[in-house]
C-alpha atoms as a PDB file:
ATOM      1  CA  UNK A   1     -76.200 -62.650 -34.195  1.00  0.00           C
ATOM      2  CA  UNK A   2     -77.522 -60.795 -31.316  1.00  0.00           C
ATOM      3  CA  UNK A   3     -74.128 -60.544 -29.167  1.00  0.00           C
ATOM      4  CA  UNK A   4     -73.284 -58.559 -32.773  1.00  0.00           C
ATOM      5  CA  UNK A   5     -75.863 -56.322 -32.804  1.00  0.00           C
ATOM      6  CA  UNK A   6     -75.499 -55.263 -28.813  1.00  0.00           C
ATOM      7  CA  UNK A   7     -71.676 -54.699 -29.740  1.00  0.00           C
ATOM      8  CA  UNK A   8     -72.798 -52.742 -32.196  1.00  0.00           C
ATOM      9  CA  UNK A   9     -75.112 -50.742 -30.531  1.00  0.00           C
ATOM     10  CA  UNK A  10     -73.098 -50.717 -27.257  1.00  0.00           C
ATOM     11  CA  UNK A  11     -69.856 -48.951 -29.802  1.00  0.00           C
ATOM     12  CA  UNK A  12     -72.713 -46.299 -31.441  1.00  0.00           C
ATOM     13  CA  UNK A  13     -73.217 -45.248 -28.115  1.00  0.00           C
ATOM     14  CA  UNK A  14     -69.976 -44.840 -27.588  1.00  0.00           C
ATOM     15  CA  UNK A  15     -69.224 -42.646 -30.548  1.00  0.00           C
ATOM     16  CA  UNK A  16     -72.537 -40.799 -29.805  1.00  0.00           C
ATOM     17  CA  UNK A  17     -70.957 -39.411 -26.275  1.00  0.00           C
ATOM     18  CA  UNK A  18     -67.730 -38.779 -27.762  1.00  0.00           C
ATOM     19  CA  UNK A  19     -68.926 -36.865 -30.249  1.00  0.00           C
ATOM     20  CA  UNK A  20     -71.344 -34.820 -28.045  1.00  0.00           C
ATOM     21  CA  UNK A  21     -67.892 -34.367 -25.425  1.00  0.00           C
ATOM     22  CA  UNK A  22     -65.620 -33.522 -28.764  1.00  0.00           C
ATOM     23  CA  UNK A  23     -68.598 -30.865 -28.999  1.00  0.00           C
ATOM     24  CA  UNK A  24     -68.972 -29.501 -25.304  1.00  0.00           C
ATOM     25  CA  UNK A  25     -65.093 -29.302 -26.107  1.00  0.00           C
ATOM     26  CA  UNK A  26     -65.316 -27.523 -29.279  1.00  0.00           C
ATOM     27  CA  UNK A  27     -68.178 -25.187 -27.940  1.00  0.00           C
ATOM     28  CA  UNK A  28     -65.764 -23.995 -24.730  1.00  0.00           C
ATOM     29  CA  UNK A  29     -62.652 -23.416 -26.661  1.00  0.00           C
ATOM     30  CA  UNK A  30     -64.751 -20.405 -28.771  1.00  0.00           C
ATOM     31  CA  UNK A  31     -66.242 -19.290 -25.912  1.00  0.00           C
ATOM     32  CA  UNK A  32     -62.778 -19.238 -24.090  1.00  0.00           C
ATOM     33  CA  UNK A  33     -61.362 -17.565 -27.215  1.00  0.00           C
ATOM     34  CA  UNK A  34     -64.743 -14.907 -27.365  1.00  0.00           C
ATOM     35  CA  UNK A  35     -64.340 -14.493 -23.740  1.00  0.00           C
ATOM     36  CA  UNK A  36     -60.577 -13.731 -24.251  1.00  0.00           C
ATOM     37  CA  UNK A  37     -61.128 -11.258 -27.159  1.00  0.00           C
ATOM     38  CA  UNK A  38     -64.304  -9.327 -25.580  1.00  0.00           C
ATOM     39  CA  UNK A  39     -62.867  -8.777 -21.702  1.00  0.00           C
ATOM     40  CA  UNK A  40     -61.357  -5.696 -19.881  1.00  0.00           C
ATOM     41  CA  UNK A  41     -58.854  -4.531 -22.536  1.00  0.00           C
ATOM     42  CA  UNK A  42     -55.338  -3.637 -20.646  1.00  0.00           C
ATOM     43  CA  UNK A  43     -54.329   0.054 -20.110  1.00  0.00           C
ATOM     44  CA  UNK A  44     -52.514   1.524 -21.869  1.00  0.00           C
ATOM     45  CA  UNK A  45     -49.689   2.070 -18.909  1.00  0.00           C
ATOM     46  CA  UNK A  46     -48.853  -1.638 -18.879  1.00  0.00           C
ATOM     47  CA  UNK A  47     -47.794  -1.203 -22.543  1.00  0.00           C
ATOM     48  CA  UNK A  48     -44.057  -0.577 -21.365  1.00  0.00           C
ATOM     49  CA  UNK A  49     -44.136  -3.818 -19.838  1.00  0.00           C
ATOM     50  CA  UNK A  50     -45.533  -5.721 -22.854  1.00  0.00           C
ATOM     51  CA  UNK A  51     -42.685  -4.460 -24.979  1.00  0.00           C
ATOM     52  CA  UNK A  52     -39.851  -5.444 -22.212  1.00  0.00           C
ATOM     53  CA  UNK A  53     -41.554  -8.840 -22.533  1.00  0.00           C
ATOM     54  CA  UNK A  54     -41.010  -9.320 -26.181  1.00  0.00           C
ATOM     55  CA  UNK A  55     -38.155 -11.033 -27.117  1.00  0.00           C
ATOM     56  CA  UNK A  56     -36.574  -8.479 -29.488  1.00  0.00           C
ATOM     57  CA  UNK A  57     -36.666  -6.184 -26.482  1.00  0.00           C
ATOM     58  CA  UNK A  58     -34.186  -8.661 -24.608  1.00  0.00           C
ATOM     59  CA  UNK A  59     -32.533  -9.174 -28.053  1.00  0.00           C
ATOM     60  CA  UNK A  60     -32.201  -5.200 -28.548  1.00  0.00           C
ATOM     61  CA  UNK A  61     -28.976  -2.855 -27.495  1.00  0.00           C
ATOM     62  CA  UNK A  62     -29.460  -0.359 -25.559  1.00  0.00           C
ATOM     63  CA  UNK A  63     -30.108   2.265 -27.919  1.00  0.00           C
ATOM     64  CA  UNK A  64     -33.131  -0.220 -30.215  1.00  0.00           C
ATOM     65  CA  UNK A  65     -33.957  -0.684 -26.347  1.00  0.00           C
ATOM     66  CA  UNK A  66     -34.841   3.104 -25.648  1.00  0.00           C
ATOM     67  CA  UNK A  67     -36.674   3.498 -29.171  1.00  0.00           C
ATOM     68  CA  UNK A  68     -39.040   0.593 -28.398  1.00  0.00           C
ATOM     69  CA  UNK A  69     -39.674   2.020 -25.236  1.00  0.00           C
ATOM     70  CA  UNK A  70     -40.371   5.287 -26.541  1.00  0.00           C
ATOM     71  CA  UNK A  71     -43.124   3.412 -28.891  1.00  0.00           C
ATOM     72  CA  UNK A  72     -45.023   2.689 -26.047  1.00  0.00           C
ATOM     73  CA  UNK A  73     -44.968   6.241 -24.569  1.00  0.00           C
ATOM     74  CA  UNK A  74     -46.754   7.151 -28.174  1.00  0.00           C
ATOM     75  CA  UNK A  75     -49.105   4.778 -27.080  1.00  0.00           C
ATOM     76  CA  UNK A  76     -50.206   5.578 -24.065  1.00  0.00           C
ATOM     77  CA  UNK A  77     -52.688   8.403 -23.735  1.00  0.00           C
ATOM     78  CA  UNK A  78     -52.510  11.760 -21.581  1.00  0.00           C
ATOM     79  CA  UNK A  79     -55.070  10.771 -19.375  1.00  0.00           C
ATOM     80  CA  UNK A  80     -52.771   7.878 -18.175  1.00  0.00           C
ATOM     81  CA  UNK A  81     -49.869  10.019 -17.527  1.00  0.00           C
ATOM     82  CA  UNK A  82     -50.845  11.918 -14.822  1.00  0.00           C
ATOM     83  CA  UNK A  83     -50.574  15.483 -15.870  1.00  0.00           C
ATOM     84  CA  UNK A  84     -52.593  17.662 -13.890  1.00  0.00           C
ATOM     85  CA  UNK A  85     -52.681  17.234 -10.036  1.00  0.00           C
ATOM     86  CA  UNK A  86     -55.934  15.805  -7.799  1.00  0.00           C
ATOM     87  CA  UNK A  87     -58.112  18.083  -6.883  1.00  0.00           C
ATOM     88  CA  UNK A  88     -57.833  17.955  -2.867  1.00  0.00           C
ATOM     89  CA  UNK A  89     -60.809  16.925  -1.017  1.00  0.00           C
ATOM     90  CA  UNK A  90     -62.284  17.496   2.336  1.00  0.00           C
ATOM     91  CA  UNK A  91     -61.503  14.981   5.155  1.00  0.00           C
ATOM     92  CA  UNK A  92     -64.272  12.387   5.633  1.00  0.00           C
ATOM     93  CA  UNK A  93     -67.021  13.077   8.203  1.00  0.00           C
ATOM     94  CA  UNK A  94     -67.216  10.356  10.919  1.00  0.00           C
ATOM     95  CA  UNK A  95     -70.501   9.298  10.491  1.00  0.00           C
ATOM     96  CA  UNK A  96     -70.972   7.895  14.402  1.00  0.00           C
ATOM     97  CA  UNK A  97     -71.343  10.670  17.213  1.00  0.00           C
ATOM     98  CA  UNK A  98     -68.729  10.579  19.791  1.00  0.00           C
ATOM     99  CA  UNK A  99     -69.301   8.173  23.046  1.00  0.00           C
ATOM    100  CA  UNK A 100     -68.401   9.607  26.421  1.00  0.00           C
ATOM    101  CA  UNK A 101     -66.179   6.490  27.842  1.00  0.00           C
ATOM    102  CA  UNK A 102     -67.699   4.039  29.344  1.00  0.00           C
ATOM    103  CA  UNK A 103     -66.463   2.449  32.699  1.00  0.00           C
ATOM    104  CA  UNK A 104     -66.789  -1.398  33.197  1.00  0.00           C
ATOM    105  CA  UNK A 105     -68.901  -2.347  36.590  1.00  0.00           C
ATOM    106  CA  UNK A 106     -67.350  -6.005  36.715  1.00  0.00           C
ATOM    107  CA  UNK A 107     -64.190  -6.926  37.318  1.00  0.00           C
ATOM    108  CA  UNK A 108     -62.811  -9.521  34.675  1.00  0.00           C
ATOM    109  CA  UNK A 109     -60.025 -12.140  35.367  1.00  0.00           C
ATOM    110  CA  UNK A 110     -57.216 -12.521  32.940  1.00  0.00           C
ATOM    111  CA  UNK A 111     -56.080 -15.691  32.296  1.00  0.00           C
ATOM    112  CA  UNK A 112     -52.609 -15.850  30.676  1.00  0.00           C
ATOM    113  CA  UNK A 113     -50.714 -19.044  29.490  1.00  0.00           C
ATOM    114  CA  UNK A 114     -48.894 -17.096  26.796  1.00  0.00           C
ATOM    115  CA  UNK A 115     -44.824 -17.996  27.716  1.00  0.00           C
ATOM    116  CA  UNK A 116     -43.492 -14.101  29.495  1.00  0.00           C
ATOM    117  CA  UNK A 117     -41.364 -13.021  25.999  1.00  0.00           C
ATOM    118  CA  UNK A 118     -42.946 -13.322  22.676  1.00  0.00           C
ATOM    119  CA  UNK A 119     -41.340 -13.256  19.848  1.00  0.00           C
ATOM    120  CA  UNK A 120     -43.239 -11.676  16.478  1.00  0.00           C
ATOM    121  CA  UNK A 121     -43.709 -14.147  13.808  1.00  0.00           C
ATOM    122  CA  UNK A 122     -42.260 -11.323  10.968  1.00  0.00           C
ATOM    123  CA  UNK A 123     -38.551 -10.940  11.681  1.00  0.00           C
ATOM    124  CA  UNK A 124     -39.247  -7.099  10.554  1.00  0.00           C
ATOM    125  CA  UNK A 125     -41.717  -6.462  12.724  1.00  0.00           C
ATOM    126  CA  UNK A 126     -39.425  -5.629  15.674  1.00  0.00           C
END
């Protein structure tokens, strides 16, 4: 009788954390999903590039191609296109006042056990 009841009790524990994980589970998909829904909305300039992901686009001739495209130039707004040129602004001020150059008073040995030729690591930064 009591190896039944500490089976028992050992299997409502059980159930107990799964339900409270099943829960913690639960709980972080709809804050995954609120997260999702609430964050940075995209701009409306990437809204070309949502449309060449669809698969109608790919799907689409050439001509169906151009009107979906020209669906997201509706959407986007003027302020993303650039219209009117940046104002131009004055070069930075350095904020540090100039150093006369300094002259070292101790002379400082250079060892070298680099091989004579190096070679860059980039093949296109010759």
């Amino acid at each position: 009788m009591t190896v039944s009841f500490v089976v028992v009790a050992i299997s409502l524990r059980v159930a107990f954390v799964s339900l409270i994980c099943l829960g913690v589970g639960g709980a972080l998909a709809v804050l995954t999903w609120w997260f999702w829904n609430t964050a940075m909305p995209e701009p409306p300039a990437l809204a070309r590039l949502e449309i060449m992901s669809d698969r109608r686009y790919e799907a689409a001739s050439p001509r169906e191609r151009e009107l979906l495209l020209g669906e997201a130039d509706e959407v986007m707004s003027v302020s993303t296109r650039n219209t009117q040129p940046r104002a131009q602004r004055p070069a930075p001020r350095s904020r540090v006042a100039p150093v006369a150059q300094r002259q070292r008073t101790e002379s400082v040995e250079v060892v070298d056990d680099a091989p004579a030729t190096r070679k860059p690591i980039d093949p296109l930064l010759k």
